[in-house]
N, C-alpha and C. Protein backbone atom coordinates (compact mmCIF):
# COMPACT_ATOMS: atom_id res chain seq x y z
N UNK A 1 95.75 114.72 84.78
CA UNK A 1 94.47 115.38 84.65
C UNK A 1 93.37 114.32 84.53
N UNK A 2 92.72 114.55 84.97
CA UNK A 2 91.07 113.49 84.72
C UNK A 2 90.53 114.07 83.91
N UNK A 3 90.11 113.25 83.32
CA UNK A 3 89.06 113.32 82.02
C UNK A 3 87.76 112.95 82.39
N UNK A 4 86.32 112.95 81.84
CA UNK A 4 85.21 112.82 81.96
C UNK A 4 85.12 111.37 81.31
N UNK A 5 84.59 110.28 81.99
CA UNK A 5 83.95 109.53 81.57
C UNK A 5 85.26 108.43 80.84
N UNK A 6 86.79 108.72 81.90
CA UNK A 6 88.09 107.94 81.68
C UNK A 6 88.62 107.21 82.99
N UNK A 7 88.78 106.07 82.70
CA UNK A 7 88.95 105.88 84.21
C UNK A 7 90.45 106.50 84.80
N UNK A 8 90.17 106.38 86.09
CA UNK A 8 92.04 106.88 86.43
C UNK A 8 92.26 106.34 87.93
N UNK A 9 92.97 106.33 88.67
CA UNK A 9 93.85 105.84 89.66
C UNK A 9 93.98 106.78 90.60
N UNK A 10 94.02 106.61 92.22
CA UNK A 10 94.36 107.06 92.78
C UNK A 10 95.18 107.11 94.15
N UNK A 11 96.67 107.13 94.61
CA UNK A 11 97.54 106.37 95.47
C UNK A 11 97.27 107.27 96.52
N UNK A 12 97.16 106.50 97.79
CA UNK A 12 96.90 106.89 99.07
C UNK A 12 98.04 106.37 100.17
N UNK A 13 98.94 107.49 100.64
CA UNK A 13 99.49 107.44 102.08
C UNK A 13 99.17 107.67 102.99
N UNK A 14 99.03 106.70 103.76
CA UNK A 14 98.52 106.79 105.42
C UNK A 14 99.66 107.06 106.24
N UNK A 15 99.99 107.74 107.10
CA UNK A 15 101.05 107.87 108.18
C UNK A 15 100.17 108.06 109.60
N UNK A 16 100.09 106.86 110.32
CA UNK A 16 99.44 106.81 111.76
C UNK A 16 100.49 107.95 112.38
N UNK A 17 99.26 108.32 113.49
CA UNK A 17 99.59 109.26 114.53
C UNK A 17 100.51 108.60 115.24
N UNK A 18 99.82 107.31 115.54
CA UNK A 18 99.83 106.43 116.81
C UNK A 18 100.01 105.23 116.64
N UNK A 19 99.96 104.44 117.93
CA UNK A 19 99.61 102.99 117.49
C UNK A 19 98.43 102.60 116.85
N UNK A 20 98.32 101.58 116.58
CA UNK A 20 97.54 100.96 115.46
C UNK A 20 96.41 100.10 116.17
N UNK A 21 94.94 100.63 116.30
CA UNK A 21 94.21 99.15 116.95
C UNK A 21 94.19 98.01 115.87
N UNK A 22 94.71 97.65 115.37
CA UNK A 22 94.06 96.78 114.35
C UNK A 22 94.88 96.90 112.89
N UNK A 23 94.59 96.31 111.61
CA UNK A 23 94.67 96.22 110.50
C UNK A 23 93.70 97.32 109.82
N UNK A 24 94.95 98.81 108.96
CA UNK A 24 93.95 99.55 108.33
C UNK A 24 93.09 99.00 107.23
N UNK A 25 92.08 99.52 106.97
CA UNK A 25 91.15 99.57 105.93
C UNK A 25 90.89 100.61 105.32
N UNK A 26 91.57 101.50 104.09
CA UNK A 26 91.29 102.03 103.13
C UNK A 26 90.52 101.69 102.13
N UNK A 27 89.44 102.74 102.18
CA UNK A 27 87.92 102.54 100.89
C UNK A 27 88.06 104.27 100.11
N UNK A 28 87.87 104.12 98.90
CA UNK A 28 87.97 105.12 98.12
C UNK A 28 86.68 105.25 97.53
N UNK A 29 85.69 106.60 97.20
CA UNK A 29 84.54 106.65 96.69
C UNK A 29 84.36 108.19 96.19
N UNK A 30 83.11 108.34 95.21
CA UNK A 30 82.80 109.70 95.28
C UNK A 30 81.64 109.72 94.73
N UNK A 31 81.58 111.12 95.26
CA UNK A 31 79.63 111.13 94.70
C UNK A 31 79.35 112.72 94.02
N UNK A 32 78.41 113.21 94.07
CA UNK A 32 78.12 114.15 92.89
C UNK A 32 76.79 115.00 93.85
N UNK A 33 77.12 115.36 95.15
CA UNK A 33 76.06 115.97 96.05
C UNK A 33 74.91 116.62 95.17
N UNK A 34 75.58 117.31 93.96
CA UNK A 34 74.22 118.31 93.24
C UNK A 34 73.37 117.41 92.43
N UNK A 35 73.63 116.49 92.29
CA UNK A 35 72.66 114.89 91.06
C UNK A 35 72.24 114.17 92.61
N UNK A 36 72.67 113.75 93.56
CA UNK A 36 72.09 112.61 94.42
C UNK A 36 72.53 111.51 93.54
N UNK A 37 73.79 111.68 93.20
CA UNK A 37 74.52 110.36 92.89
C UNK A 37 75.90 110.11 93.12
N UNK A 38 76.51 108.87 93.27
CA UNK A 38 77.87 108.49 93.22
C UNK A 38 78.55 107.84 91.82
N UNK A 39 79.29 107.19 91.68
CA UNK A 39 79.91 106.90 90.49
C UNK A 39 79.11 105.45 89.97
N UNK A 40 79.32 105.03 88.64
CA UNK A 40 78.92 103.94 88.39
C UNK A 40 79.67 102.71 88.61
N UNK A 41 80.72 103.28 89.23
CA UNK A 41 82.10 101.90 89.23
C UNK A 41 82.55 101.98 90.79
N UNK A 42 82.46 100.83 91.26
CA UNK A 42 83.19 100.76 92.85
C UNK A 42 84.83 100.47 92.50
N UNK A 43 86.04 101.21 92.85
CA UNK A 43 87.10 101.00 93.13
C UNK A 43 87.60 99.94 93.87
N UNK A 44 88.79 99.73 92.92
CA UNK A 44 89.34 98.31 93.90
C UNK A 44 90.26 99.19 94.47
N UNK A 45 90.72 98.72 95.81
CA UNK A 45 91.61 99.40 96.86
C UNK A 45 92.64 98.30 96.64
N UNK A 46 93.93 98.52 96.70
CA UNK A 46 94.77 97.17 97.39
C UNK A 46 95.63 98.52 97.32
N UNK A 47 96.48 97.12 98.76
CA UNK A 47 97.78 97.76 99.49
C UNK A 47 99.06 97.53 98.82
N UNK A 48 99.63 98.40 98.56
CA UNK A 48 100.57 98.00 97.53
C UNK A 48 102.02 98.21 97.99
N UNK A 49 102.31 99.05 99.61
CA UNK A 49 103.42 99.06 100.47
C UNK A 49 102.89 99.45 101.72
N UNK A 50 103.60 98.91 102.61
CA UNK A 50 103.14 99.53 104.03
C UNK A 50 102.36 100.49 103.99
N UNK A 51 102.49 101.65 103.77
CA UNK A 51 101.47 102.86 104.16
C UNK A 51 100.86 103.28 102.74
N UNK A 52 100.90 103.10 101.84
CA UNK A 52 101.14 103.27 100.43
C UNK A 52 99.44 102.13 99.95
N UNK A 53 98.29 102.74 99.64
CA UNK A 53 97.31 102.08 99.07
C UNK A 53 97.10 102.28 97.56
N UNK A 54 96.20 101.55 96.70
CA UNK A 54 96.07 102.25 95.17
C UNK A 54 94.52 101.83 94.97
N UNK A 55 93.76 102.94 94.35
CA UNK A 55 92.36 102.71 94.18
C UNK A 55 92.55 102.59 92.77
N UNK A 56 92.11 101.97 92.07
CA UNK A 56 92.18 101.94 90.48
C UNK A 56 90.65 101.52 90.27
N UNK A 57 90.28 101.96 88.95
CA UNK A 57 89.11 102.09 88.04
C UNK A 57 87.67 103.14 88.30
N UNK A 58 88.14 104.01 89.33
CA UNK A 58 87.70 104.83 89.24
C UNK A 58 87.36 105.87 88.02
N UNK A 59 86.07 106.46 87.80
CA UNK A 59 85.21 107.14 86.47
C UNK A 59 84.29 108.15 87.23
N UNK A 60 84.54 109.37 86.69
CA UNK A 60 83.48 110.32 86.74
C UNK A 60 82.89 110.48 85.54
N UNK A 61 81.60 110.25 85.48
CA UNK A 61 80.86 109.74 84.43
C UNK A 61 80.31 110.94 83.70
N UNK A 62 80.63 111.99 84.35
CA UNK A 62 79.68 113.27 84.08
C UNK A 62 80.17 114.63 84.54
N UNK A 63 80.79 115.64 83.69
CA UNK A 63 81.19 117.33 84.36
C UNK A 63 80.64 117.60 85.35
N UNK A 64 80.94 118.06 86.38
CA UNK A 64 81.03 118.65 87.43
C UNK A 64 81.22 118.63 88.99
N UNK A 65 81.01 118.92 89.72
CA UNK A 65 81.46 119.17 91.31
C UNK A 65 81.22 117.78 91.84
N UNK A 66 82.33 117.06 91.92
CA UNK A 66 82.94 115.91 92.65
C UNK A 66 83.22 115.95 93.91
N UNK A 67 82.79 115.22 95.13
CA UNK A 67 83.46 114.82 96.21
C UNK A 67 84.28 113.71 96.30
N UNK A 68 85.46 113.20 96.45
CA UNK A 68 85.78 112.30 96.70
C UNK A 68 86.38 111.87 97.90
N UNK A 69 86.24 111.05 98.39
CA UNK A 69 85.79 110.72 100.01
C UNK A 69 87.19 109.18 100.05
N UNK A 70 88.21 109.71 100.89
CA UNK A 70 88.77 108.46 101.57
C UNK A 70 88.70 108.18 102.67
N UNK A 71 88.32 106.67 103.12
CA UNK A 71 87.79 106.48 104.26
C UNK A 71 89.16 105.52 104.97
N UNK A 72 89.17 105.86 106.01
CA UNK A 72 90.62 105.26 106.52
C UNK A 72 90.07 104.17 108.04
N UNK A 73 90.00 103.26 107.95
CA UNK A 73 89.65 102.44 109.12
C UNK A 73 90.47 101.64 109.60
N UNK A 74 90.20 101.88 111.39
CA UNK A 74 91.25 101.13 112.33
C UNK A 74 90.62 100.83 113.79
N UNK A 75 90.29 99.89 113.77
CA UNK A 75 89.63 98.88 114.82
C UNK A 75 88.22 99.64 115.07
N UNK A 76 87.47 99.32 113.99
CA UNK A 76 86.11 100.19 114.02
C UNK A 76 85.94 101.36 113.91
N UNK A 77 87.11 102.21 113.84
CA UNK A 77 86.75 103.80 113.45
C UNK A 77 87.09 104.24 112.45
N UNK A 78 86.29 104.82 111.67
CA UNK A 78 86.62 105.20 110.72
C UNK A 78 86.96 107.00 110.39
N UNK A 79 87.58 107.01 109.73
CA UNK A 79 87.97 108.78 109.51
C UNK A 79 87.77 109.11 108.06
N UNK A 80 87.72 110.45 107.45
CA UNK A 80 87.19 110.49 106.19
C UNK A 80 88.05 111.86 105.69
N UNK A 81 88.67 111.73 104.77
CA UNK A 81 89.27 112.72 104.02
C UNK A 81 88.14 113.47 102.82
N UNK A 82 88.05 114.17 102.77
CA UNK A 82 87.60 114.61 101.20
C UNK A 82 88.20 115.85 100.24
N UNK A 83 87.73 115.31 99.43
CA UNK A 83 88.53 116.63 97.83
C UNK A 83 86.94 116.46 97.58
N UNK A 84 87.50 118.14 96.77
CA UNK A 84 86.50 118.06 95.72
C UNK A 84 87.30 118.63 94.75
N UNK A 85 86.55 117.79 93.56
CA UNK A 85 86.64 118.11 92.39
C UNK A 85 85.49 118.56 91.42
N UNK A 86 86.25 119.58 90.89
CA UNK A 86 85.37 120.55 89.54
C UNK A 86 86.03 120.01 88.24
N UNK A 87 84.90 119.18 87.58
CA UNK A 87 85.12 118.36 86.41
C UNK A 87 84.49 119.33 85.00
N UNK A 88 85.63 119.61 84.21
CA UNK A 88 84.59 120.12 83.22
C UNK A 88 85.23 119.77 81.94
């Protein structure tokens, strides 16, 4: 469960369609569409097995409606997952 204003972790599997142009780049973020804000802490990403990433120190600083946005990049393109989360 996430807590308000705790940091927490989050593990990401990638499974390509296809071949690969390039070396992926996984970026983890989120923002708060109803404030016009994102978090106060940038996530560290590292790869921690082949398809297998980990964002750690992630904080929602504040209750309520979370987007969180993974961005998956491969030879300049990028693709974007999102959740949302209802923090209360």
């Amino acid at each position: 469960m996430i807590a308000v204003n705790q940091p927490f972790d989050v593990s990401v599997r990638v499974t390509p369609k296809g071949a690969l142009a390039g070396p992926l780049e996984v970026a983890v973020d989120a923002r708060m569409p109803a404030h016009f804000h994102g978090m106060t802490r940038v996530a560290k990403v590292t790869r921690v097995e082949a398809s297998i990433w980990k964002a750690e120190g992630l904080v929602f600083h504040m209750p309520g409606r979370w987007e969180l946005y993974i961005d998956i990049t491969d030879g300049g393109v990028t693709e974007r997952a999102q959740l949302d989360v209802d923090l209360h």
